[in-house]
Structures are given as C-alpha cells and as structure tokens.
Protein backbone atom coordinates (compact mmCIF):
# COMPACT_ATOMS: atom_id res chain seq x y z
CA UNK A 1 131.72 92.86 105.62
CA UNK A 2 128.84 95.16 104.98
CA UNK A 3 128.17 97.76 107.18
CA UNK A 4 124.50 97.23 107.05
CA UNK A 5 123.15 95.21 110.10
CA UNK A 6 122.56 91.25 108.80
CA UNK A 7 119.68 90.53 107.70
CA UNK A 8 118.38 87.70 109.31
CA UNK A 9 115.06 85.90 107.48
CA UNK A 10 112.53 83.47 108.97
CA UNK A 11 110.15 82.05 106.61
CA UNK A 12 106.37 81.27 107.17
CA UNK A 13 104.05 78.23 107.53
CA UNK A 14 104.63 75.33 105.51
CA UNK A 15 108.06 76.30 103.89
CA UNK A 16 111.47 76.61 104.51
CA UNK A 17 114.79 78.51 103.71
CA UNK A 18 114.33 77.88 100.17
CA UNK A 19 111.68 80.16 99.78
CA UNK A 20 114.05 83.15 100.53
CA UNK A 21 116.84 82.45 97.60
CA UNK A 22 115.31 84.71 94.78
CA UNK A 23 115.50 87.91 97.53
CA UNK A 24 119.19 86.70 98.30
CA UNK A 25 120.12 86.77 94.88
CA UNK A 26 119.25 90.83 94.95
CA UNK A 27 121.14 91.41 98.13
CA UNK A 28 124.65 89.92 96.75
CA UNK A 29 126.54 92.38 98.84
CA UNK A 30 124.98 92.41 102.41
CA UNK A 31 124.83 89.52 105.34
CA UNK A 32 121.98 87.59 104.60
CA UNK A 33 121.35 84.62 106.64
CA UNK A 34 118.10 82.16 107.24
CA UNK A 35 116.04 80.28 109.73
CA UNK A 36 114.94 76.82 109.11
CA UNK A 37 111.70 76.57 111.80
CA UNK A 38 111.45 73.43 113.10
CA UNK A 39 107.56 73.66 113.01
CA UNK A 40 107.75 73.06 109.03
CA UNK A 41 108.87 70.31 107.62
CA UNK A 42 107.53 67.30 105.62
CA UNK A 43 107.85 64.28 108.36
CA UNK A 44 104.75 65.32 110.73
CA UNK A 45 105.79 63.34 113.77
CA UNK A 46 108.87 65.05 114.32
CA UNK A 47 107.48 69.19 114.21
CA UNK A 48 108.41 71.36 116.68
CA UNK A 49 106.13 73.98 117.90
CA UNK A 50 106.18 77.66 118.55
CA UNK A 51 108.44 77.71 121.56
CA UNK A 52 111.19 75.57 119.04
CA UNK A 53 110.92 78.13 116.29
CA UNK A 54 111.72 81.22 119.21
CA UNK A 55 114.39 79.23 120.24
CA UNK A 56 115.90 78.61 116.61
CA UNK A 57 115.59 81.82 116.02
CA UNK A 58 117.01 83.35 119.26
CA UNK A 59 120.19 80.75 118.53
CA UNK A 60 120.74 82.01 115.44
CA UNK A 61 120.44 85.61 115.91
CA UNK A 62 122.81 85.36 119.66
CA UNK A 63 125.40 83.56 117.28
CA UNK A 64 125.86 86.07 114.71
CA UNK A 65 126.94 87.97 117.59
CA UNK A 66 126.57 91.85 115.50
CA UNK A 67 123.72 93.97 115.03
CA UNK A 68 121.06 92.14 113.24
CA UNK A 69 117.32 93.16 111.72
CA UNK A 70 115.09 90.03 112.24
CA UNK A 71 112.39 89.67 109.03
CA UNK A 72 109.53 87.41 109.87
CA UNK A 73 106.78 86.42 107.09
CA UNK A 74 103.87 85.47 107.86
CA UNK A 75 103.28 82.94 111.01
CA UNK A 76 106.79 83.88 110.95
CA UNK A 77 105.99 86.93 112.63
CA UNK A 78 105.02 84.84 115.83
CA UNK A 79 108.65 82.98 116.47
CA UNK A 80 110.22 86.10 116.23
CA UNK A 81 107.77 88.21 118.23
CA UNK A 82 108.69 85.94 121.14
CA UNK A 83 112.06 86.17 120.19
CA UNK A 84 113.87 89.27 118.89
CA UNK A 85 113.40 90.74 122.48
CA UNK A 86 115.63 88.18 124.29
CA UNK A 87 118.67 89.22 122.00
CA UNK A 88 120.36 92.67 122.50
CA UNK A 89 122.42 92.43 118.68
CA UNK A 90 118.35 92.68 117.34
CA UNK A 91 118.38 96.51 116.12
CA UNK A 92 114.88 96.11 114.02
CA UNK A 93 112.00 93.55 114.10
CA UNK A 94 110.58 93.41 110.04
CA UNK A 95 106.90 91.95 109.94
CA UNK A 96 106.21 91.01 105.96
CA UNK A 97 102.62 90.17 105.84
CA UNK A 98 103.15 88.91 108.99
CA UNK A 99 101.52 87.76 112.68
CA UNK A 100 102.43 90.75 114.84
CA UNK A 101 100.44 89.94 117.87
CA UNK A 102 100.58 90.51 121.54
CA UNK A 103 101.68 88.59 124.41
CA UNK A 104 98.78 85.75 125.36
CA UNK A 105 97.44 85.72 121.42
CA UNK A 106 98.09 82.75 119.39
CA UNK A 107 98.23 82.55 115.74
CA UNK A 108 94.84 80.73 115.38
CA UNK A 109 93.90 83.39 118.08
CA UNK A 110 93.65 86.31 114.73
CA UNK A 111 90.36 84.04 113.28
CA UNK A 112 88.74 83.38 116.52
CA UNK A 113 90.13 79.53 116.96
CA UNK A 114 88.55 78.70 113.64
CA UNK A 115 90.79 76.69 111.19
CA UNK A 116 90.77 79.21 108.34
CA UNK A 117 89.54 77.19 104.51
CA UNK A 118 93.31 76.52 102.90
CA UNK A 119 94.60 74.84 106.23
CA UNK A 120 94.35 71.23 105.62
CA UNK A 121 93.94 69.91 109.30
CA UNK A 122 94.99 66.78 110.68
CA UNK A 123 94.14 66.69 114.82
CA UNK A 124 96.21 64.31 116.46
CA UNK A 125 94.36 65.14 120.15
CA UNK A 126 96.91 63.58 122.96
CA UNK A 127 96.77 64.15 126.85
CA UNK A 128 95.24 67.47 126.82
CA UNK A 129 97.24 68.58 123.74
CA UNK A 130 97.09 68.78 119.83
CA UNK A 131 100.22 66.91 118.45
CA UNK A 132 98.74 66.81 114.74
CA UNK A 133 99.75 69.30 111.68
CA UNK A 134 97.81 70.68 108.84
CA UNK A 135 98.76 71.33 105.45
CA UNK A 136 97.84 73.70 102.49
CA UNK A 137 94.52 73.12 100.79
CA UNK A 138 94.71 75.88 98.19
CA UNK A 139 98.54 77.17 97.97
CA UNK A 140 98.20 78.19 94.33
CA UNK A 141 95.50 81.22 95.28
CA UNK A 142 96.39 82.28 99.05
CA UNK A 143 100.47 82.40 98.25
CA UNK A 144 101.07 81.94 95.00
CA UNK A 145 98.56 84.32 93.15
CA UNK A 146 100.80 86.63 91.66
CA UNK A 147 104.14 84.40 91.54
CA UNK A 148 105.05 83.60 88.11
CA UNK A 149 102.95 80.41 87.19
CA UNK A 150 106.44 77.99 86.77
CA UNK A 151 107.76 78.92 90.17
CA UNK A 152 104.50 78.80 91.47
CA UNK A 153 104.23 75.53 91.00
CA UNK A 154 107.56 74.46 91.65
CA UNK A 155 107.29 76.41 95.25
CA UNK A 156 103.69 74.12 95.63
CA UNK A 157 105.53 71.13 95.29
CA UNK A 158 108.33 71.95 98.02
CA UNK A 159 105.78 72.75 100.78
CA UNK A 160 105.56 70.92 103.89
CA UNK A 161 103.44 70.18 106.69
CA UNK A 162 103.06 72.82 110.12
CA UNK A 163 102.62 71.64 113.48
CA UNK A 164 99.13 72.79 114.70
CA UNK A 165 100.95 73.56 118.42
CA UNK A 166 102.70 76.19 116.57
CA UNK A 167 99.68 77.77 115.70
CA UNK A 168 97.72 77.48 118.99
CA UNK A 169 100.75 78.03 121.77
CA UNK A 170 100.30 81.73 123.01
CA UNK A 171 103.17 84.17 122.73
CA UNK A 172 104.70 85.10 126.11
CA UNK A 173 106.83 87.78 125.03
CA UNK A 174 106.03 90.57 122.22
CA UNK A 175 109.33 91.71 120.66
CA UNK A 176 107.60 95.26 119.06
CA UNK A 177 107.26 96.58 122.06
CA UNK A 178 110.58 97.40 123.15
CA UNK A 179 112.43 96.71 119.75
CA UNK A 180 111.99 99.29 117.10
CA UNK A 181 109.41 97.54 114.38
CA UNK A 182 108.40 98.23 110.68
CA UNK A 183 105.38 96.63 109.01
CA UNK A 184 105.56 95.82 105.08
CA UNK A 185 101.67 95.61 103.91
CA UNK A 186 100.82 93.14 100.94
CA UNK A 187 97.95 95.29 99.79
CA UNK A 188 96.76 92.25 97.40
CA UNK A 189 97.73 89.18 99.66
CA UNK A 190 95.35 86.32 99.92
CA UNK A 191 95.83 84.62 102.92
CA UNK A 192 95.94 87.99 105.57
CA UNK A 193 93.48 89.73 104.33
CA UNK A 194 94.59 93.68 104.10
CA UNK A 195 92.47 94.75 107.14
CA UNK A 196 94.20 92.41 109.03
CA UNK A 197 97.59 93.51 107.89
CA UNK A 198 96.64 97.14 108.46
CA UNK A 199 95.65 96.19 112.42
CA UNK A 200 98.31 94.46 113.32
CA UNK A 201 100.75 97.44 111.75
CA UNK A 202 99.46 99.73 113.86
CA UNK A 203 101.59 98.88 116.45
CA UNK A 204 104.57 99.08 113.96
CA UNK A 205 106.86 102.10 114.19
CA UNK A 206 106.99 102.35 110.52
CA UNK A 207 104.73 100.58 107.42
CA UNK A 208 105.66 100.37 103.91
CA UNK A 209 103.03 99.03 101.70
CA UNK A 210 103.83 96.88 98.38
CA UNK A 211 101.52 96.20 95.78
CA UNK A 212 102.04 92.36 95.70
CA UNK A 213 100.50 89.02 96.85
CA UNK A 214 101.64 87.20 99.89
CA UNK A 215 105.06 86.14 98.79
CA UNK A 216 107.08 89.19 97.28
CA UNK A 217 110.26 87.42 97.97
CA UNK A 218 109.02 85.27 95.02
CA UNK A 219 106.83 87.51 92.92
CA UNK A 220 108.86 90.89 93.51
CA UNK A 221 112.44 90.18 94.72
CA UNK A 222 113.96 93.17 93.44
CA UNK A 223 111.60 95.26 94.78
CA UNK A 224 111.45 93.58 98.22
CA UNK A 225 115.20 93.93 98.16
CA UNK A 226 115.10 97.72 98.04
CA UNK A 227 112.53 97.84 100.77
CA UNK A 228 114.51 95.77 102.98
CA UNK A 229 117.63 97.68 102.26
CA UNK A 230 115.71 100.95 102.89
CA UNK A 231 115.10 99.54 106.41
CA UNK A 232 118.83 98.18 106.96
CA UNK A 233 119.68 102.28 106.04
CA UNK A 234 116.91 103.53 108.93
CA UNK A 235 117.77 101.17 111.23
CA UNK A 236 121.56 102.34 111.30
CA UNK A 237 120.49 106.06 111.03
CA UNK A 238 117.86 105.47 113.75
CA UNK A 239 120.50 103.57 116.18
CA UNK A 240 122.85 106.75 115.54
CA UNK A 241 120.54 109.89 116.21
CA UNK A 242 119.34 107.59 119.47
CA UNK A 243 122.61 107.23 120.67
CA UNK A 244 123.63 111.03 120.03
C-alpha cells in the first residue's frame, strides 16, 4: 500500500465517478477511491440532496478507516465541507474549482438565489420545499471549453440531472475550519468565474493555481496528478512537523 494518504474524489454537479478515470490513470500507484453523490444521477425522482451527498461521503471516508485527503470539485466542495470534519482519518480537505463556503451558505447562496444561465431548471415546488432538478444548458462552454473536443462530447452525453435541494440546503458544518485546506484555482474556468475562486480560497491554507478550464481531471490529468500528489507529500510532512 502506498504510503501517501488515499485520495478520496467527489465529483461535481451533474456527473459522476466516471468523470475522475483519466486522473486515476496518472496515479497508478497510490489509493484512489470515488464518491458517487446521490444528488446526480439521470432518474430525477429519485435525487438525493445535500445532506445525502455528506453522508455518502462521510461513509466512505469512515470506511477506509486510514488517513485520507478528501478532493471536492465544484458543488462538490459543499458535501464535503459538511463532511470531512465529522471524520478524524480526513488529514486534508482539496477544493478544485470548488464551493468552499461557510456554515448557513448554500450553493445557490454564491449568485444571490439566482439560477445562474447554463442551469436548466425544472421546479417541482411541494409542501414548502423544491423537489425538482435542473440540468446543463450549455456544458460544452462552462466545463468542457478546453477538454479535447471528442471527450468533450462524449463527457456531454454522460451528464445527468442535480437535485435543486442540493443546491439550496445550507451547510451546517464547514470542514476548512478545523481541517487543514488547499485551494486549486482554474484561472480560465467558465462556470466559477476566477474572482469567485480567488474569494472562496482565501480561507484555504494553501492555493495552487492551474492554467486550465473547469475540468482538469479531463483536460490536464497529468498535470492535476502532480498537483494532487504534491498535496498527498504536504499533507504527510505537515501531519509530521505538527505532531513533533
């Protein structure tokens, strides 16, 4: 087994583990295991929301049962904000291009409650709640934009829908501020504008910054791979000079 903490990988809005395999495929040698959030999928009336992605994620990362480092893209940053906290093995919350937010903010929260333009919405409105889901008008430009045009489209085809309660349920917890936390910046995404990115990572103990769209694990695996494995190395030097 590696001695690098696993590396534990929760995917965004709209996709699922697959999205992850070309960054596997560069990390042959270290624990790599995925999250499959139950907010994404392609059968809308069976979505979980953003209390059933923390808790898929806490499961996961309690049964590995060794140090791990949690990486959460984009609205996966939320799910493992609330989570990462509740599980002691957690060593290093990763947020790629991702929702690092504070405890009473919701995803939808970040653009003032507004539905941003490449959301698709579909409100379901149901006894004081929002059971409906919303999709991904324009995937090609906001994720894709500089993913090679064949995988691109292939990735376009596998996306599914999101629950909208994943997106509007507060956090209660906010992992970054008791686990250590580094922020990787997609200085030409789409969908979080850089700004954005560059707010949200000031709360981060570390940033890294990567000249790439909103989906490096697709457009620059390699070079994702050796910022992630940069981290697993800090993380374990970190743990040591703490515990010295």
């Amino acid at each position: 087994m590696s001695t690098f903490p696993t590396l534990v990988l929760v995917h965004g809005a709209w996709h699922g583990t697959w999205c992850w395999q070309p960054l596997i495929d560069h990390l042959p040698d270290l624990d790599v295991q995925t999250v499959a959030l139950p907010s994404s999928g392609q059968n809308p009336a069976v979505l979980g929301d953003l209390y059933d992605d923390a808790a898929a994620v806490a499961e996961r990362v309690a049964a590995i049962g060794r140090p791990t480092v949690v990486v959460g893209h984009s609205y996966g940053g939320c799910p493992v904000t609330e989570a990462a906290a509740t599980v002691a093995t957690v060593h290093r919350v990763i947020y790629l291009s991702a929702l690092m937010q504070d405890v009473g903010d919701s995803a939808l929260s970040l653009v003032g409650g507004v539905y941003p333009p490449y959301w698709d919405v579909h409100e379901q409105p149901q006894e004081g709640a929002d059971y409906g889901y919303f999709g991904a008008a324009e995937p090609l430009e906001a994720l894709y934009g500089d993913v090679e045009p064949h995988l691109a489209q292939e990735s376009v085809t596998r996306l599914g829908r999101q629950s909208l309660a994943s997106v509007t349920q507060p956090l209660t917890q906010a992992a970054w501020r008791t686990v250590p936390s580094t922020y990787i910046l997609c200085e030409e995404d789409m969908a979080i504008p850089l700004p954005l990115q560059e707010a949200m990572a000031a709360r981060a103990e570390r940033t890294v910054r990567l000249r790439s769209g909103h989906s490096p694990f697709l457009s620059q695996p390699a070079e994702l791979a050796r910022v992630l494995r940069d981290e697993l190395a800090f993380s374990i030097s970190d743990r040591r000079s703490s515990s010295a």
